[in-house]
Protein backbone atom coordinates (compact mmCIF):
# COMPACT_ATOMS: atom_id res chain seq x y z
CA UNK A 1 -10.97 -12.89 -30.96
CA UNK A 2 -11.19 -14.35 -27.42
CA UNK A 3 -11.58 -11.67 -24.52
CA UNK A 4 -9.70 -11.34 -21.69
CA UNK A 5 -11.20 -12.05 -18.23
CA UNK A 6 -11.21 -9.03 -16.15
CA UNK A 7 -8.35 -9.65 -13.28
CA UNK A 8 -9.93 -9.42 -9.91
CA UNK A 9 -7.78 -8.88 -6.30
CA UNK A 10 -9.99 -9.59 -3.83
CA UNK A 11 -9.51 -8.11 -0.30
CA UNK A 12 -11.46 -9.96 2.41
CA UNK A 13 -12.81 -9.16 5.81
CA UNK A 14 -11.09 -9.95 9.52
CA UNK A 15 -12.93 -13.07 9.55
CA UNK A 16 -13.29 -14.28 6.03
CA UNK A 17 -10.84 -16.58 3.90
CA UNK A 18 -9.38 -16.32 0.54
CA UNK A 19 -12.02 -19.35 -0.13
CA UNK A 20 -15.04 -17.52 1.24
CA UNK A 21 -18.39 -17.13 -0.31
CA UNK A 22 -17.97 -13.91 -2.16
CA UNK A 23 -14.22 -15.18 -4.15
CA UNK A 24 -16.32 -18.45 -4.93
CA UNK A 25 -18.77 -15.66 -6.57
CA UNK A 26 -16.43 -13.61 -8.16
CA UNK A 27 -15.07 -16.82 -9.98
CA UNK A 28 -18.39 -18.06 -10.58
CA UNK A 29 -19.18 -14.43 -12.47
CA UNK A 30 -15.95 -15.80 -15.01
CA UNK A 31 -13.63 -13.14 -13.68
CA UNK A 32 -10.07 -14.00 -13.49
CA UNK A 33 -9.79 -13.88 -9.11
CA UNK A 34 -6.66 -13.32 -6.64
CA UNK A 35 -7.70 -13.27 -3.24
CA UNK A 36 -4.58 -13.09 -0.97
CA UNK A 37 -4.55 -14.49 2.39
CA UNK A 38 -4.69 -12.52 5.29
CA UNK A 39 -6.29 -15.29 8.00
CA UNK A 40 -3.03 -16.14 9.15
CA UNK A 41 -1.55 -13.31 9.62
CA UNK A 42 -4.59 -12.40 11.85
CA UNK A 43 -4.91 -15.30 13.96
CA UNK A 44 -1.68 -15.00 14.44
CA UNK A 45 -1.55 -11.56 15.81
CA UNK A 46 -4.65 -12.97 17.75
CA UNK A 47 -3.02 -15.61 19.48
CA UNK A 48 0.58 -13.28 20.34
CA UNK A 49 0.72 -11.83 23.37
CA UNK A 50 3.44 -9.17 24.32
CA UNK A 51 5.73 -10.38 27.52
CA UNK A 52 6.72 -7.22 28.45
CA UNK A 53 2.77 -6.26 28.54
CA UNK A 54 2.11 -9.40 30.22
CA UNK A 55 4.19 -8.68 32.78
CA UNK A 56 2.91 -5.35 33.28
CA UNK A 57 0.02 -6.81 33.76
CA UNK A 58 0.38 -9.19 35.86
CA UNK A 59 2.47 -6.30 38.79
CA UNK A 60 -0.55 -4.10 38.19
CA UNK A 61 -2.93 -7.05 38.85
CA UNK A 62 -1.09 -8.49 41.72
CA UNK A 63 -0.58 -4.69 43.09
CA UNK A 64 -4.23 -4.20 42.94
CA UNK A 65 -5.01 -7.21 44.91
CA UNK A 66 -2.71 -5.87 47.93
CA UNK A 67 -4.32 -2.54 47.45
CA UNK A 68 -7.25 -3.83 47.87
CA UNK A 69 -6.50 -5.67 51.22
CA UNK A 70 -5.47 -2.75 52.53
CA UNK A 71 -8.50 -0.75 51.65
CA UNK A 72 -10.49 -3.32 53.82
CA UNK A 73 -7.88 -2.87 56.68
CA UNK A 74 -8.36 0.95 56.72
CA UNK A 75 -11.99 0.88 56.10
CA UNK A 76 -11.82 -0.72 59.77
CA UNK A 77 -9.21 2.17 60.71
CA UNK A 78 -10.91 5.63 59.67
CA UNK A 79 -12.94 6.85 57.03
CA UNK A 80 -9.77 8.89 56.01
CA UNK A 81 -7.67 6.35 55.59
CA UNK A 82 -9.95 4.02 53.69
CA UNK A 83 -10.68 6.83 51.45
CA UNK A 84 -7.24 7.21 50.64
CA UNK A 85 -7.10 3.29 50.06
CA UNK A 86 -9.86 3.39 47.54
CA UNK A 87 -8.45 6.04 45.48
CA UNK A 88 -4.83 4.17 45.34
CA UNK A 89 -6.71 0.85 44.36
CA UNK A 90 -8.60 2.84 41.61
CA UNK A 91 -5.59 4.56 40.26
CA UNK A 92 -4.09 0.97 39.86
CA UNK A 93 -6.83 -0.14 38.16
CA UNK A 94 -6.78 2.83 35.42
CA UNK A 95 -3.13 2.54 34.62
CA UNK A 96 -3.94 -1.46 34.44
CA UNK A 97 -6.81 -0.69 32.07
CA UNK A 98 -5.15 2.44 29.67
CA UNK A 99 -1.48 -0.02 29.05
CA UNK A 100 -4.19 -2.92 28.08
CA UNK A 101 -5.85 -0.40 25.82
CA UNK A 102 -2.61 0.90 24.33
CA UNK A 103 -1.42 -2.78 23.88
CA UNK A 104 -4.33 -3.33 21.95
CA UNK A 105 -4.20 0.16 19.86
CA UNK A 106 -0.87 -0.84 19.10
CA UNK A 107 -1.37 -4.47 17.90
CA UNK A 108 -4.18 -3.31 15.87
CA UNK A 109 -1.82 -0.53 13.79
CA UNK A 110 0.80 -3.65 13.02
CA UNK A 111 -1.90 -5.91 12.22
CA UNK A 112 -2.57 -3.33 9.63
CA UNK A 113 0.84 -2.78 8.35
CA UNK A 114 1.57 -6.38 7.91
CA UNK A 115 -1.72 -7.20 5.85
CA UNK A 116 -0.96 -3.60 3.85
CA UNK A 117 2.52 -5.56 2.74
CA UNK A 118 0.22 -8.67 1.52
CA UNK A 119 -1.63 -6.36 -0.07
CA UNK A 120 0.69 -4.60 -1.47
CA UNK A 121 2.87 -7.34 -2.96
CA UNK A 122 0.15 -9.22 -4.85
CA UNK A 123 -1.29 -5.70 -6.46
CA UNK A 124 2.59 -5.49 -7.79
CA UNK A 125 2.44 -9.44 -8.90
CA UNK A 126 -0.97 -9.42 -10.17
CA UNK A 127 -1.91 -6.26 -11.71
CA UNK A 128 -5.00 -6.70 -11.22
CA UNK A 129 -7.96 -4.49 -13.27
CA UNK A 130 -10.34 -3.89 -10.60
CA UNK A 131 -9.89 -4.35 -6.99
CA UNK A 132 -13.07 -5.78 -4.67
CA UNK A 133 -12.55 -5.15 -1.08
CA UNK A 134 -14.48 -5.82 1.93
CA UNK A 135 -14.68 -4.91 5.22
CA UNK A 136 -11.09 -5.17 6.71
CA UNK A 137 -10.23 -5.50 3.51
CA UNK A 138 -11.56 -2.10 2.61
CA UNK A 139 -9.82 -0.37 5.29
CA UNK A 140 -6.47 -2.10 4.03
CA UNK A 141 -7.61 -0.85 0.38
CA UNK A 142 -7.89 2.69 1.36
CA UNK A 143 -4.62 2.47 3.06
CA UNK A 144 -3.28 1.92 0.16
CA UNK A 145 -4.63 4.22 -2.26
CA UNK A 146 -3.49 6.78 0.48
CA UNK A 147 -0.24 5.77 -0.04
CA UNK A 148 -0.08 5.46 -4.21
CA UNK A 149 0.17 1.92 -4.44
CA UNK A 150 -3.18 1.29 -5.85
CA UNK A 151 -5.36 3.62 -8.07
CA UNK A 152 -7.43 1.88 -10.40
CA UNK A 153 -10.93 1.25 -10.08
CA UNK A 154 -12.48 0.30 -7.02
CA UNK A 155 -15.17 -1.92 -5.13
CA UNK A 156 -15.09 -1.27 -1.56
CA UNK A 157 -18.38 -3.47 0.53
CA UNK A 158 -19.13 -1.52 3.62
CA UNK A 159 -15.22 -0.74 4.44
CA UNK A 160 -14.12 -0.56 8.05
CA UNK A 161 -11.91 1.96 7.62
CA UNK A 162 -14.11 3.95 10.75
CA UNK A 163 -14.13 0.99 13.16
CA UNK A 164 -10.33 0.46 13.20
CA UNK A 165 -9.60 4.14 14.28
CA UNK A 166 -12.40 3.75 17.02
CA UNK A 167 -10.38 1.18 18.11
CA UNK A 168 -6.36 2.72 17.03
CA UNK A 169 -7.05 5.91 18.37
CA UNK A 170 -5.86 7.08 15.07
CA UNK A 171 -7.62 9.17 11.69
CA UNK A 172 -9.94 7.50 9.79
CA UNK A 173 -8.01 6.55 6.11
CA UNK A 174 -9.53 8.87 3.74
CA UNK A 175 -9.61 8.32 -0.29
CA UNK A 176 -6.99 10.75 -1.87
CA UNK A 177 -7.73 14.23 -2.59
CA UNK A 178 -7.70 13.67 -6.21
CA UNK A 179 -8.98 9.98 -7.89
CA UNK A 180 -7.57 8.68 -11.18
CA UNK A 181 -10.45 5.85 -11.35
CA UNK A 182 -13.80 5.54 -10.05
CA UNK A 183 -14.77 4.28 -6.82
CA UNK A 184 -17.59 2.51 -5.93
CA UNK A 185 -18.78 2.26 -2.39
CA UNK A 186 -21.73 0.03 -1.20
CA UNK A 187 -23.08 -0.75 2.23
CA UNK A 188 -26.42 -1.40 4.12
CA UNK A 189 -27.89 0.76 6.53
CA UNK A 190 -28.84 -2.07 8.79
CA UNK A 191 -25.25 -2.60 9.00
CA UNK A 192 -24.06 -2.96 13.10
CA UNK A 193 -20.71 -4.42 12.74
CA UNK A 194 -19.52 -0.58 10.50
CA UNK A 195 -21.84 1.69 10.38
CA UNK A 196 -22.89 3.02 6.92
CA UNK A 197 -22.10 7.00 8.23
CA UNK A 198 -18.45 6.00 8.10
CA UNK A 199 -18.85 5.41 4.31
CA UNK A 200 -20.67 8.40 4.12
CA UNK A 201 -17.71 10.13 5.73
CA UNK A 202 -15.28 8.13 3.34
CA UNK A 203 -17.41 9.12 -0.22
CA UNK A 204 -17.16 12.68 1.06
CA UNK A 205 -13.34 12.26 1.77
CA UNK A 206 -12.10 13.43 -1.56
CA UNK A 207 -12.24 16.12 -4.00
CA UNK A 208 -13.56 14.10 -6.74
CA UNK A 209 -17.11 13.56 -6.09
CA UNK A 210 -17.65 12.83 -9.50
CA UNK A 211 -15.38 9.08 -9.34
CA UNK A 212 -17.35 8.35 -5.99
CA UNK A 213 -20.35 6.09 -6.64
CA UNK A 214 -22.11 5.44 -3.43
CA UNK A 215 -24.73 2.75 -3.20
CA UNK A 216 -26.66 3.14 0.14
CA UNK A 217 -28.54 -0.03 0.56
CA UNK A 218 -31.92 0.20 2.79
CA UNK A 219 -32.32 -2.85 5.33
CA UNK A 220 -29.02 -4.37 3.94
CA UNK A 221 -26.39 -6.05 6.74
CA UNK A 222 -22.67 -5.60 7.16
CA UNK A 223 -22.53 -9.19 4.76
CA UNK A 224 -24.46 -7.48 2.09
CA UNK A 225 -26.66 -10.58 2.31
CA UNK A 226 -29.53 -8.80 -0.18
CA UNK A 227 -27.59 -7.03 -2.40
CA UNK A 228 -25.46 -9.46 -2.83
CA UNK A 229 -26.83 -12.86 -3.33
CA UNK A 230 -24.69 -14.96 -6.07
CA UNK A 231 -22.37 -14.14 -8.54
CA UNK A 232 -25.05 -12.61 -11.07
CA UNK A 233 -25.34 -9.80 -8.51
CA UNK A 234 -21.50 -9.82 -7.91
CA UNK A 235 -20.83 -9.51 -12.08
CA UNK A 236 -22.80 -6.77 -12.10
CA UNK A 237 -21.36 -5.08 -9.32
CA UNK A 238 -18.22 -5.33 -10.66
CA UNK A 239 -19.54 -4.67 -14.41
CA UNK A 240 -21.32 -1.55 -13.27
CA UNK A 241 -17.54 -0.26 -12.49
CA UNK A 242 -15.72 -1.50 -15.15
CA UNK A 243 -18.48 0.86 -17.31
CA UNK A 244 -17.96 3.74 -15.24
CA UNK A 245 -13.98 3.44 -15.89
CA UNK A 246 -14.90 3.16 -19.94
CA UNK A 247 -17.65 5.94 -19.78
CA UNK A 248 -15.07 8.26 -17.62
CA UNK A 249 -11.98 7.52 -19.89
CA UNK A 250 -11.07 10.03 -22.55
């Protein structure tokens, strides 16, 4: 009787591709591989630029520049006066500087929401049995365990989940409190794009320890370029999961 392949979604990073080197693996390893594209939808939100923020902007900027010509006129009055002109002109420049900021918090959060729906419509259309995510992806992953959508067994590659609330001002994603399916988390320590104390953080993030596999890899990069090298390293990475699911199953 002929198997099944094991049905792979794929979640990739804020630079990779649905044709990037790891799918090509995963494919290559004989599993059965969705990899829904995100790129778009990021260079997209890249490229847009808010006109109401723009304009904002561009009064600050322009208000700055006057402010600025005045300092130099009262630094030639008094002392006082020029004083008074340098704390205006700085002033400026932090409200300039904390509305670019929020901009970007803000752009960040939908960037997030809009990939989650991706997500979320090709977990409903594939059903897939394992999910691999990475990076980006891995953030988007978590996301959506948070919110029920996914709970099946899991593959996250040094997840970002850390980096994007540096840079949303908002929580961390966390796994749920309680895990149906393992989770396997992997990541390098010479990682300097995420950290690997943010998946330490993330393992820790849920009351079952016991589904949480985490594989800290010594000297490894953000790209897992040692631990993974091809897709015999890949199969087994996904393999070793698809065990833990059958040796954790009643």
């Amino acid at each position: 009787m002929e198997t099944k392949p094991i049905k792979v979604l794929y979640m990739h990073g804020i630079e990779g591709t649905p044709e990037g080197v790891k799918v090509k693996w995963l494919k290559g390893a004989g599993f059965q591989v969705c990899a829904p594209d995100m790129s778009s939808t990021i260079r997209a939100a890249k490229s847009v630029k808010n006109p109401r923020v723009w304009l904002i902007g561009t009064i600050l900027s322009s208000y700055l520049g006057i402010d600025l010509y005045f300092v130099y006129l009262s630094w030639r009055r008094s002392w006082s006066s020029f004083l008074l002109s340098l704390l205006g002109s700085i002033g400026v420049a932090f409200l300039a500087l904390r509305q670019s900021l929020s901009q970007f918090q803000a752009s960040v959060r939908a960037l997030e929401a809009q990939c989650a729906k991706i997500q979320a419509r090709a977990l409903r259309e594939f059903q897939p049995d394992v999910v691999v995510a990475s990076s980006w992806g891995g953030n988007i992953c978590v996301k959506l365990m948070n919110e029920g959508i996914w709970n099946g067994p899991t593959l996250l590659l040094a997840p970002a989940q850390g980096v994007v609330s540096q840079r949303t001002g908002v929580d961390a994603h966390t796994l749920p409190r309680e895990l149906k399916n393992p989770v396997h988390i992997i990541h390098g320590t010479a990682d300097t794009t995420v950290i690997y104390m943010h998946s330490t953080k993330l393992a820790a993030s849920t009351k079952s320890h016991d589904k949480v596999t985490f594989h800290l890899q010594k000297g490894d990069d953000h790209a897992l370029t040692k631990t993974l090298t091809g897709p015999d390293s890949v199969k087994k990475a996904v393999l070793d999961l698809v065990q833990d699911v059958q040796t954790t199953t009643p």
